[in-house]
N, C-alpha and C. Protein backbone atom coordinates (compact mmCIF):
# COMPACT_ATOMS: atom_id res chain seq x y z
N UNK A 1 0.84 -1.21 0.00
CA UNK A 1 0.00 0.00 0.00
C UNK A 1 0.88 1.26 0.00
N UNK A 2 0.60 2.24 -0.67
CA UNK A 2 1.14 3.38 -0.67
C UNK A 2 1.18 3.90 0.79
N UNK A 3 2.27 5.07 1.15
CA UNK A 3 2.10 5.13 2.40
C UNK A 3 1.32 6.50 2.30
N UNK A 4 1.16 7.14 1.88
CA UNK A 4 -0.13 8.08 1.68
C UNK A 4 -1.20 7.85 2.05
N UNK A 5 -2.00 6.62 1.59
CA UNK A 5 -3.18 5.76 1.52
C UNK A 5 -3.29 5.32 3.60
N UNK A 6 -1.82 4.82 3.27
CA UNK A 6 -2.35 4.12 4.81
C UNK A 6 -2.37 4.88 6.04
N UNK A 7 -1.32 6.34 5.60
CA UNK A 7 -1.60 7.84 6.95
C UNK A 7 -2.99 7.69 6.91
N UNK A 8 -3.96 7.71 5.57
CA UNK A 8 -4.92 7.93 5.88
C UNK A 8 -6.12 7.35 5.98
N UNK A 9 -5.82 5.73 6.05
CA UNK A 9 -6.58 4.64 6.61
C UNK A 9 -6.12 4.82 8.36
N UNK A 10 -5.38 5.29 8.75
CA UNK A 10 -4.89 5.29 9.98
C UNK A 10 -5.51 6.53 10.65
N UNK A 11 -5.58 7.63 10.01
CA UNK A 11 -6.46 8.72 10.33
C UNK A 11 -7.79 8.53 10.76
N UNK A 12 -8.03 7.66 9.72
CA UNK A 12 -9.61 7.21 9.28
C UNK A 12 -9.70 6.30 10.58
N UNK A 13 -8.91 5.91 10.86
CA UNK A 13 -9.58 4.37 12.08
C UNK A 13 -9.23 5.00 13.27
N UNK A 14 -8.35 6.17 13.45
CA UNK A 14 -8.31 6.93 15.30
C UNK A 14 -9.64 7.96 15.04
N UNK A 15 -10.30 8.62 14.22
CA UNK A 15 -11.58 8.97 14.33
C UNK A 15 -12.61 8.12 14.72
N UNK A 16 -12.63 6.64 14.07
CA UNK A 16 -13.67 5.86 14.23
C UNK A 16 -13.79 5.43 15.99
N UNK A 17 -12.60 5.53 16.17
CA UNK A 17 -12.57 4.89 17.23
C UNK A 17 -12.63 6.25 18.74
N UNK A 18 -12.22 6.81 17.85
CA UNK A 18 -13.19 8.40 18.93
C UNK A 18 -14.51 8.48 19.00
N UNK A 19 -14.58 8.11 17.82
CA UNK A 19 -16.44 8.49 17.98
C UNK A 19 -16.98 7.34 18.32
N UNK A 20 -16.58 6.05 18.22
CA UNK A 20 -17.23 4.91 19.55
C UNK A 20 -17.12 5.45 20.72
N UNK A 21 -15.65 5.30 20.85
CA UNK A 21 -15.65 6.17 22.66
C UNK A 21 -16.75 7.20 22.84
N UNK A 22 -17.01 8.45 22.56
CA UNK A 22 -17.96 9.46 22.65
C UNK A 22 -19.32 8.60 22.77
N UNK A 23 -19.45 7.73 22.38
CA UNK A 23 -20.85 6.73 21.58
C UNK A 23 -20.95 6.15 22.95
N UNK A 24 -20.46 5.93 23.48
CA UNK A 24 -19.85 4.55 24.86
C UNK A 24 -20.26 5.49 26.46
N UNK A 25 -19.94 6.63 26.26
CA UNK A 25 -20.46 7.80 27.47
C UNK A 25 -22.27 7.76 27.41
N UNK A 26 -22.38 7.72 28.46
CA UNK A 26 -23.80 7.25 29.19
C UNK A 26 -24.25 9.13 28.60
């Protein structure tokens, strides 16, 4: 994979995983 592509598959998956957390708060 280009490493361009994967900064921003990697970008892409610490957002996702912020906005579970946020999702996860009562």
């Amino acid at each position: 994979l280009p490493a361009g592509l994967f900064d921003s598959l990697t970008q892409l998956n610490l957002l996702v995983l912020e906005r579970n957390q946020l999702q996860a708060l009562p």
